[in-house]
PDB file of N, CA and C in Angstrom:
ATOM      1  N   UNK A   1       0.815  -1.204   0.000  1.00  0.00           N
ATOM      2  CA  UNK A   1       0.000   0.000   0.000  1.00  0.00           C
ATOM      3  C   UNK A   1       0.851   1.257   0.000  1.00  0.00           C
ATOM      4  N   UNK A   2       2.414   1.148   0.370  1.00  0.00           N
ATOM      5  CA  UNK A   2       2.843   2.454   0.359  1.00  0.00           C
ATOM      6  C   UNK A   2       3.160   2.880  -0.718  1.00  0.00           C
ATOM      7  N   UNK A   3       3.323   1.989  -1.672  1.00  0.00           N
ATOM      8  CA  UNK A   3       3.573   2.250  -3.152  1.00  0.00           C
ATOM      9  C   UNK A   3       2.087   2.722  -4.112  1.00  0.00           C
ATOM     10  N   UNK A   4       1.349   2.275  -3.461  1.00  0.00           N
ATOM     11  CA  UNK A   4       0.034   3.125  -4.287  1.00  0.00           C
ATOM     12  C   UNK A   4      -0.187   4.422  -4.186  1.00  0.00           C
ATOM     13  N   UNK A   5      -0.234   4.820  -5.925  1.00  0.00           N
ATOM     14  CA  UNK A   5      -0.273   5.873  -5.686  1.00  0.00           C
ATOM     15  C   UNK A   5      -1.766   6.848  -5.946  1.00  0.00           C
ATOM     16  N   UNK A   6      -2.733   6.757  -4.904  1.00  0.00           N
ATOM     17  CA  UNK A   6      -3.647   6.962  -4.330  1.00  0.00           C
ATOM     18  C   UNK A   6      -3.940   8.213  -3.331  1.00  0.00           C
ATOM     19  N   UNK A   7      -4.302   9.269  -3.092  1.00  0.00           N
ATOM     20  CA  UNK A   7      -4.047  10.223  -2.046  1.00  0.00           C
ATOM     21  C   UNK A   7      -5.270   9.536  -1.422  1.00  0.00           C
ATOM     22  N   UNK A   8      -6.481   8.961  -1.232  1.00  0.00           N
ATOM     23  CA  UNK A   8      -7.043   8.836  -0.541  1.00  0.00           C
ATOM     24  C   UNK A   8      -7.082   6.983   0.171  1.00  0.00           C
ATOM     25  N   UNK A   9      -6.327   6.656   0.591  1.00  0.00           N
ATOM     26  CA  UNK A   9      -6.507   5.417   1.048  1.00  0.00           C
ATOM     27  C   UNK A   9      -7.677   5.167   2.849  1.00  0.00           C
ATOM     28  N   UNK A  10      -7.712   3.518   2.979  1.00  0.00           N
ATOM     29  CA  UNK A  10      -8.422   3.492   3.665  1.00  0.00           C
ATOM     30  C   UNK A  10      -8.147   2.380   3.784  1.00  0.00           C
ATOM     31  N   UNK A  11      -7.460   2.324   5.680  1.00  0.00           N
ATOM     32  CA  UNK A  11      -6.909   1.227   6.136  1.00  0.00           C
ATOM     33  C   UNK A  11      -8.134   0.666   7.457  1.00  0.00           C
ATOM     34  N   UNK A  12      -8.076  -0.746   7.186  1.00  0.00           N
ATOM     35  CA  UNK A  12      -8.862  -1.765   8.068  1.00  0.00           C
ATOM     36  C   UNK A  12      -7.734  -2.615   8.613  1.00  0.00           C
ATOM     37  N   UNK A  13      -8.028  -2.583  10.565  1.00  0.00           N
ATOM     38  CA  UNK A  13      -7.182  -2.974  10.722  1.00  0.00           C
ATOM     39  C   UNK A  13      -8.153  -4.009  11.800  1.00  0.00           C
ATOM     40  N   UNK A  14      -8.535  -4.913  10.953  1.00  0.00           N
ATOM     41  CA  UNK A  14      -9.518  -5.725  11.699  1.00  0.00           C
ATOM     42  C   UNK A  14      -9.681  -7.007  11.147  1.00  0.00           C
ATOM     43  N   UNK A  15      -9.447  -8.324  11.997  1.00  0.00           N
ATOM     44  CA  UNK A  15      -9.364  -8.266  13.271  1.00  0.00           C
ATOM     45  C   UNK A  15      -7.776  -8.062  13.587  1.00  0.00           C
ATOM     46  N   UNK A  16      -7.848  -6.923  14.557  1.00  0.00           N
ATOM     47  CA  UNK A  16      -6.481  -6.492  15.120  1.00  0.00           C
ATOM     48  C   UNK A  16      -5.834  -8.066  15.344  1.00  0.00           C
ATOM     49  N   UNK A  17      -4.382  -8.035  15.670  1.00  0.00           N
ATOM     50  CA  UNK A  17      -3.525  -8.939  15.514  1.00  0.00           C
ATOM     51  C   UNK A  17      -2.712  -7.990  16.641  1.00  0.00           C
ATOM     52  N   UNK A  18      -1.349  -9.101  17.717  1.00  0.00           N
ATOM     53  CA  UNK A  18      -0.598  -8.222  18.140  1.00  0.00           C
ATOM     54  C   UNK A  18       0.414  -7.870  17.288  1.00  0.00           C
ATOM     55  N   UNK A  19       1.121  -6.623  17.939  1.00  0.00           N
ATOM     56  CA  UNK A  19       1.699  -5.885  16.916  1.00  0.00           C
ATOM     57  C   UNK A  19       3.023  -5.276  18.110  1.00  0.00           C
ATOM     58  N   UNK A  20       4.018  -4.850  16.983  1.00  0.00           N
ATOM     59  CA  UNK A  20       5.220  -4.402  17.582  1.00  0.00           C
ATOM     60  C   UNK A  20       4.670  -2.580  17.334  1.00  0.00           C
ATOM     61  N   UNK A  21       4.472  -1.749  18.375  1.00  0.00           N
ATOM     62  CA  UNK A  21       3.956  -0.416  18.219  1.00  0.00           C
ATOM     63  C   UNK A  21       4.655   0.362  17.816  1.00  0.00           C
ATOM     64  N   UNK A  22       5.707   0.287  17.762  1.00  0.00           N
ATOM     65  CA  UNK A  22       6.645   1.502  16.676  1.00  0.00           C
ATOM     66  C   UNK A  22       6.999   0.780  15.434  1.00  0.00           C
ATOM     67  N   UNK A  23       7.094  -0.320  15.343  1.00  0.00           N
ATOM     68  CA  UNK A  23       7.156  -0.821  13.728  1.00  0.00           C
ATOM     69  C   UNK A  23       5.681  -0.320  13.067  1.00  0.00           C
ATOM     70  N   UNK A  24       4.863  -1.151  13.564  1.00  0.00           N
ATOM     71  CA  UNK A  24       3.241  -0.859  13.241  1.00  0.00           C
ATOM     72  C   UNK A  24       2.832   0.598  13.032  1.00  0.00           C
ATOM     73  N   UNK A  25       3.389   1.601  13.829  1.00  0.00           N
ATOM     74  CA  UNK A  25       2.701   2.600  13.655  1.00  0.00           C
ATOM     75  C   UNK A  25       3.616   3.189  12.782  1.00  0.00           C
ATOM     76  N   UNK A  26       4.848   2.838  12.728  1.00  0.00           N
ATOM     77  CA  UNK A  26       5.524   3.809  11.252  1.00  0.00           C
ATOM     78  C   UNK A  26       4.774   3.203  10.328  1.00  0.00           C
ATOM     79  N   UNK A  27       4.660   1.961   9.912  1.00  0.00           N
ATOM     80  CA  UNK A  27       4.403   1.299   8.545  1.00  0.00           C
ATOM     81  C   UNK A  27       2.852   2.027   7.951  1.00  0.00           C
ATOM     82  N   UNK A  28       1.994   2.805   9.512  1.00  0.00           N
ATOM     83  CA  UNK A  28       0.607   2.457   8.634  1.00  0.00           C
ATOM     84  C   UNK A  28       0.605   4.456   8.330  1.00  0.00           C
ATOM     85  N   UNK A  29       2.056   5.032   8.904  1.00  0.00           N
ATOM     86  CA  UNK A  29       2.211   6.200   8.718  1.00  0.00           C
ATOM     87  C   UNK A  29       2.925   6.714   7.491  1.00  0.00           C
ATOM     88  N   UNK A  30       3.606   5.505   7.395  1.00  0.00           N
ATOM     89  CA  UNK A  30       4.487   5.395   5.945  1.00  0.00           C
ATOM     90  C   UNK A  30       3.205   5.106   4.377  1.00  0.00           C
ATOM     91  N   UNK A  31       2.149   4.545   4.569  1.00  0.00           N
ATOM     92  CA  UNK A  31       1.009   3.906   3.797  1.00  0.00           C
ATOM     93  C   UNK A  31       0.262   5.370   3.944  1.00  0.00           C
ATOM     94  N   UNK A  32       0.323   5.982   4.634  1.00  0.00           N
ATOM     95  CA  UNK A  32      -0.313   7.964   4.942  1.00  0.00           C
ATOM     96  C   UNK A  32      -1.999   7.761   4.986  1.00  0.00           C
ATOM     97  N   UNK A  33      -2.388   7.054   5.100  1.00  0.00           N
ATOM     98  CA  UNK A  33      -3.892   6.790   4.821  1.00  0.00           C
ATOM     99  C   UNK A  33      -5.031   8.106   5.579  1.00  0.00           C
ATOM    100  N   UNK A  34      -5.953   8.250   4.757  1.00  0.00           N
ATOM    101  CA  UNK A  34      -7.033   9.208   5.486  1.00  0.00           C
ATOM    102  C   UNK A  34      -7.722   9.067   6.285  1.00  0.00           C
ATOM    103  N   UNK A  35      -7.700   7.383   6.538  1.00  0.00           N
ATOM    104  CA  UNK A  35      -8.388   6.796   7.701  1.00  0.00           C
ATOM    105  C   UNK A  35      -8.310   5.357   8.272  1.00  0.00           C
ATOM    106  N   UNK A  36      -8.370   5.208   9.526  1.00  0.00           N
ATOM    107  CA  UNK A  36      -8.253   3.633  10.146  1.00  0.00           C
ATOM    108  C   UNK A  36      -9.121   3.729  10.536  1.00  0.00           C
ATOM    109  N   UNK A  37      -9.363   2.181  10.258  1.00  0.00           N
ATOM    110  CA  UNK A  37     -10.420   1.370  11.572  1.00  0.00           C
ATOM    111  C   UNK A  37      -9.614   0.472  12.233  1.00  0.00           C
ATOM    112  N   UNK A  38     -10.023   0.537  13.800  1.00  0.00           N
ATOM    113  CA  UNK A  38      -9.482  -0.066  14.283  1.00  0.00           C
ATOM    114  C   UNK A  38     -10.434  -1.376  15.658  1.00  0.00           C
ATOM    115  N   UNK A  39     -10.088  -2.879  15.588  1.00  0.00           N
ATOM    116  CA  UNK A  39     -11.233  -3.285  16.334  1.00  0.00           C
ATOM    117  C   UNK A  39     -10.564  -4.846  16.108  1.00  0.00           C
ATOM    118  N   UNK A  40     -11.250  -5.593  17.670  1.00  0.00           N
ATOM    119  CA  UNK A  40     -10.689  -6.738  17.754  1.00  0.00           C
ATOM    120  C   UNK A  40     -11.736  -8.057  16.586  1.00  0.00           C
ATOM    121  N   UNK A  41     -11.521  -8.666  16.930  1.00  0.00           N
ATOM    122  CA  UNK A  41     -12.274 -10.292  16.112  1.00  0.00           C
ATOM    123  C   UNK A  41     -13.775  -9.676  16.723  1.00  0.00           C
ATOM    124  N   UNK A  42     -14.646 -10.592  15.591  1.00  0.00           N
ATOM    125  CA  UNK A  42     -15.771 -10.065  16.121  1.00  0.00           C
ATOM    126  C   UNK A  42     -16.282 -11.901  16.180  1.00  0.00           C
ATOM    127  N   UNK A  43     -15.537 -12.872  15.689  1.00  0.00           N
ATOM    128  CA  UNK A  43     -16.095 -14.239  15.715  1.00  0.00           C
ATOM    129  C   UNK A  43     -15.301 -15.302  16.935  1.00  0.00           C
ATOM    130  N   UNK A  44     -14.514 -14.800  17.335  1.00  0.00           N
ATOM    131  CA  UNK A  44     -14.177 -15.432  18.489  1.00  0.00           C
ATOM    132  C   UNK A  44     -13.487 -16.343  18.126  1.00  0.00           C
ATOM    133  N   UNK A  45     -12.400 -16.410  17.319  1.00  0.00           N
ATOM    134  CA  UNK A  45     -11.444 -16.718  16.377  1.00  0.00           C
ATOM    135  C   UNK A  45     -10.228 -17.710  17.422  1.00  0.00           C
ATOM    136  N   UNK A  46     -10.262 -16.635  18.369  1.00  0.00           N
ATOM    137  CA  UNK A  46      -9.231 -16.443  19.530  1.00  0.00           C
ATOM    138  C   UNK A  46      -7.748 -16.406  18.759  1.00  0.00           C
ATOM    139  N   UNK A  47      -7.401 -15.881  17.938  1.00  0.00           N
ATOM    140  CA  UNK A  47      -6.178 -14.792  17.255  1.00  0.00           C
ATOM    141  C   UNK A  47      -5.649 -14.453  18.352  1.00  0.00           C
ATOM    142  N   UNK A  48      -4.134 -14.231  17.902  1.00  0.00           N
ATOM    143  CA  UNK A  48      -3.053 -13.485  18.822  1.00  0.00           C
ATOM    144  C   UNK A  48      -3.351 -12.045  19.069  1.00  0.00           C
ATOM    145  N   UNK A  49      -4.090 -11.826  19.978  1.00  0.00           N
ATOM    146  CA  UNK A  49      -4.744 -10.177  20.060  1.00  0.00           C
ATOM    147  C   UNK A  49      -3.889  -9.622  20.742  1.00  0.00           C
ATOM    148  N   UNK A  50      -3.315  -8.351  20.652  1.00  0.00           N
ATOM    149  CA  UNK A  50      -2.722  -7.073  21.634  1.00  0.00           C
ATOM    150  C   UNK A  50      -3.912  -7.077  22.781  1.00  0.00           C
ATOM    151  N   UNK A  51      -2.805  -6.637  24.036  1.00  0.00           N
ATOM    152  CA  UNK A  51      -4.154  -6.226  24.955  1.00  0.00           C
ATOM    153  C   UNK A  51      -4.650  -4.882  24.878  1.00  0.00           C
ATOM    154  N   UNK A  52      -5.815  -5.028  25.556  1.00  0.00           N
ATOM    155  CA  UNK A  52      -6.237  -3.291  24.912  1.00  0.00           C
ATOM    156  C   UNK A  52      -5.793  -1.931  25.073  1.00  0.00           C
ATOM    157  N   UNK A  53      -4.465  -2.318  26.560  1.00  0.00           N
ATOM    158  CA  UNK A  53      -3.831  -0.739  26.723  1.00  0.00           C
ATOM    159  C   UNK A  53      -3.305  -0.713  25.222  1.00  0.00           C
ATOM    160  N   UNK A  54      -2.594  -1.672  24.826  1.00  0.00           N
ATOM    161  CA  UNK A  54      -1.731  -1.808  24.072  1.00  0.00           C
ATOM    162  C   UNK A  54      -2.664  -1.135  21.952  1.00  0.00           C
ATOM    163  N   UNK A  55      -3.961  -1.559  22.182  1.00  0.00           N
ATOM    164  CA  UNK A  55      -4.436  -0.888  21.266  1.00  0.00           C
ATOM    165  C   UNK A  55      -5.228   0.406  21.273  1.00  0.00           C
ATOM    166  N   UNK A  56      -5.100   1.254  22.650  1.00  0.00           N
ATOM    167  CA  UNK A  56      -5.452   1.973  23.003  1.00  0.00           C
ATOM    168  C   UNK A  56      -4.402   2.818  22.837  1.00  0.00           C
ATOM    169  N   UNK A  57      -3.270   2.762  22.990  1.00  0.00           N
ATOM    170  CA  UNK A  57      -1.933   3.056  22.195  1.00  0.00           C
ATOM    171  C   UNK A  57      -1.503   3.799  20.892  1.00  0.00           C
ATOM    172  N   UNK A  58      -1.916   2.322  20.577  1.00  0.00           N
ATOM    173  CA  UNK A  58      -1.940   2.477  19.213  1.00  0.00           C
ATOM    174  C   UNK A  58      -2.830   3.506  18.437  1.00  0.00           C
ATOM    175  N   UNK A  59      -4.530   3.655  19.089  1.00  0.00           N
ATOM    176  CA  UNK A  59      -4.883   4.765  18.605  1.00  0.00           C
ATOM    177  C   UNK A  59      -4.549   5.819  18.524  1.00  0.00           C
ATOM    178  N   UNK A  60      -3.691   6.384  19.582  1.00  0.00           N
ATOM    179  CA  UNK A  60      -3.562   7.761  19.970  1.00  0.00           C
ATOM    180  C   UNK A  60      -2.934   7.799  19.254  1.00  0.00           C
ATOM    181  N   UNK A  61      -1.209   7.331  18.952  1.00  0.00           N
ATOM    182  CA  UNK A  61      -0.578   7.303  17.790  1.00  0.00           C
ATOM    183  C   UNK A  61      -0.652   7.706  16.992  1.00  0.00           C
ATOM    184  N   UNK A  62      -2.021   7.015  16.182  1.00  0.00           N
ATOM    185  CA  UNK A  62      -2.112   7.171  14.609  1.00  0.00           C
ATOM    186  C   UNK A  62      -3.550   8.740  14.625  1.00  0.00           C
ATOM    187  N   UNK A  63      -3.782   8.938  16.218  1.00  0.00           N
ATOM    188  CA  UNK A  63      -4.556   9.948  15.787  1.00  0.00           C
ATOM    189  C   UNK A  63      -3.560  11.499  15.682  1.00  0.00           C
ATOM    190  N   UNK A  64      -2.217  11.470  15.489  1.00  0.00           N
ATOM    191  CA  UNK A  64      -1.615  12.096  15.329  1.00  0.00           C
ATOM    192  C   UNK A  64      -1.710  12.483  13.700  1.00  0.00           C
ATOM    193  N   UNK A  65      -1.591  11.390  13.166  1.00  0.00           N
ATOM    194  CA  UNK A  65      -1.646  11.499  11.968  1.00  0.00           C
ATOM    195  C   UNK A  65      -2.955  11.186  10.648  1.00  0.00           C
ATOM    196  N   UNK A  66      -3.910  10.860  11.465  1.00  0.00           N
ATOM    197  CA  UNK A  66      -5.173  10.293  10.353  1.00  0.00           C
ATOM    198  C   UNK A  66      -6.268  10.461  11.254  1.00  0.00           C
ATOM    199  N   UNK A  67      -7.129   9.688  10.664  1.00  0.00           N
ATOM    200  CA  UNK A  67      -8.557  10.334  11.469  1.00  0.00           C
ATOM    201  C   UNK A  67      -9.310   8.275  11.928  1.00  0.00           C
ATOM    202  N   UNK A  68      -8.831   8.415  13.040  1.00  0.00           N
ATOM    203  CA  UNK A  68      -9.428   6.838  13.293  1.00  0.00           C
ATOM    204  C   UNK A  68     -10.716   6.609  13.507  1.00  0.00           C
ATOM    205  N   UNK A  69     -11.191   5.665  13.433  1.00  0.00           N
ATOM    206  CA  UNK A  69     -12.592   4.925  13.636  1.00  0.00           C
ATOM    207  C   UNK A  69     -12.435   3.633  14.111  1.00  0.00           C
ATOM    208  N   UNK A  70     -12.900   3.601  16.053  1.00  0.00           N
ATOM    209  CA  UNK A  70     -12.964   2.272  16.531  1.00  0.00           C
ATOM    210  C   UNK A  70     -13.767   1.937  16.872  1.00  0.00           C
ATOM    211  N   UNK A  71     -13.510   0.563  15.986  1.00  0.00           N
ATOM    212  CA  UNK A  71     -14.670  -0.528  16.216  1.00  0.00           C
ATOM    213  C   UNK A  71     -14.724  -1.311  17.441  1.00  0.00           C
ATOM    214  N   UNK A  72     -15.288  -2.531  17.386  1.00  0.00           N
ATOM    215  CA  UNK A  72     -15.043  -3.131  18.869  1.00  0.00           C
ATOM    216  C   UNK A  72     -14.139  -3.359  19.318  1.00  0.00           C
ATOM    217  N   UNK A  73     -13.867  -2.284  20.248  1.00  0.00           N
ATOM    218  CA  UNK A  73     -13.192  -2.680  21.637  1.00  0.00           C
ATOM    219  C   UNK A  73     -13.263  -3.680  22.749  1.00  0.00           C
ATOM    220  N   UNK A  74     -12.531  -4.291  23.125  1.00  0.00           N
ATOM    221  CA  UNK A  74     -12.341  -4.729  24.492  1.00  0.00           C
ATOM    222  C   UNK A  74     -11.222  -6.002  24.674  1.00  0.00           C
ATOM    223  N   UNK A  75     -11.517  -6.328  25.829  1.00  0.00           N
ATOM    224  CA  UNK A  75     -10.016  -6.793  26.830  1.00  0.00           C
ATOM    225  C   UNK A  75      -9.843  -7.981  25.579  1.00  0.00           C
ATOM    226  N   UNK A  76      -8.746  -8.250  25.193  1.00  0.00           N
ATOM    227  CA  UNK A  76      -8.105  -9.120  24.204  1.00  0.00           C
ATOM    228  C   UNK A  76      -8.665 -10.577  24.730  1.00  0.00           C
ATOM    229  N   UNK A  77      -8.906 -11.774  24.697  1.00  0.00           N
ATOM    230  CA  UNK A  77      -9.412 -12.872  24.504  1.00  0.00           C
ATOM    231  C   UNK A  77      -8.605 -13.679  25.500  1.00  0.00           C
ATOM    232  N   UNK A  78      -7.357 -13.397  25.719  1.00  0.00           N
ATOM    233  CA  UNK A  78      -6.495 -13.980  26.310  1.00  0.00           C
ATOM    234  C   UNK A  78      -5.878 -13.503  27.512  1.00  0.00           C
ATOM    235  N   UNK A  79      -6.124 -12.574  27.694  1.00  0.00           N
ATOM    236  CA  UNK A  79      -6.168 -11.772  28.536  1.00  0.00           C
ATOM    237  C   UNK A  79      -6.898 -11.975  29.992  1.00  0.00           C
TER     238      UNK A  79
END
């Protein structure tokens, strides 16, 4: 996606996965997108989820740079 050359992209980041937070948040800053969603499994998958400080984090982050939209929240599965 960082190679598209698109000014308006639109990143889904669902179902969240854990993530390394400064790799993750350069890569989806490097991709420049106009907007995230952000939100855990909604089928109970039980996926390697971040816990939620940890994607609570992550929002603030990227609300530096884009305009987020979160979806379901809550305490990671494993947790």
């Amino acid at each position: 996606m960082i190679d598209l050359m698109y000014n308006r992209k639109y990143l889904s980041v669902e179902p969240i996965m854990d993530f390394d937070l400064e790799i993750f948040t350069d890569w989806i800053e490097k991709i420049a997108p106009i907007h995230v969603a952000v939100g855990y499994d909604n089928y109970n998958n039980h996926l390697p989820e971040p816990s939620l400080t940890k994607t609570l984090q992550l929002i603030e982050r990227l609300k530096e740079f884009t305009r987020v939209r979160e979806r379901k929240l809550r305490e990671a599965w494993s947790q």
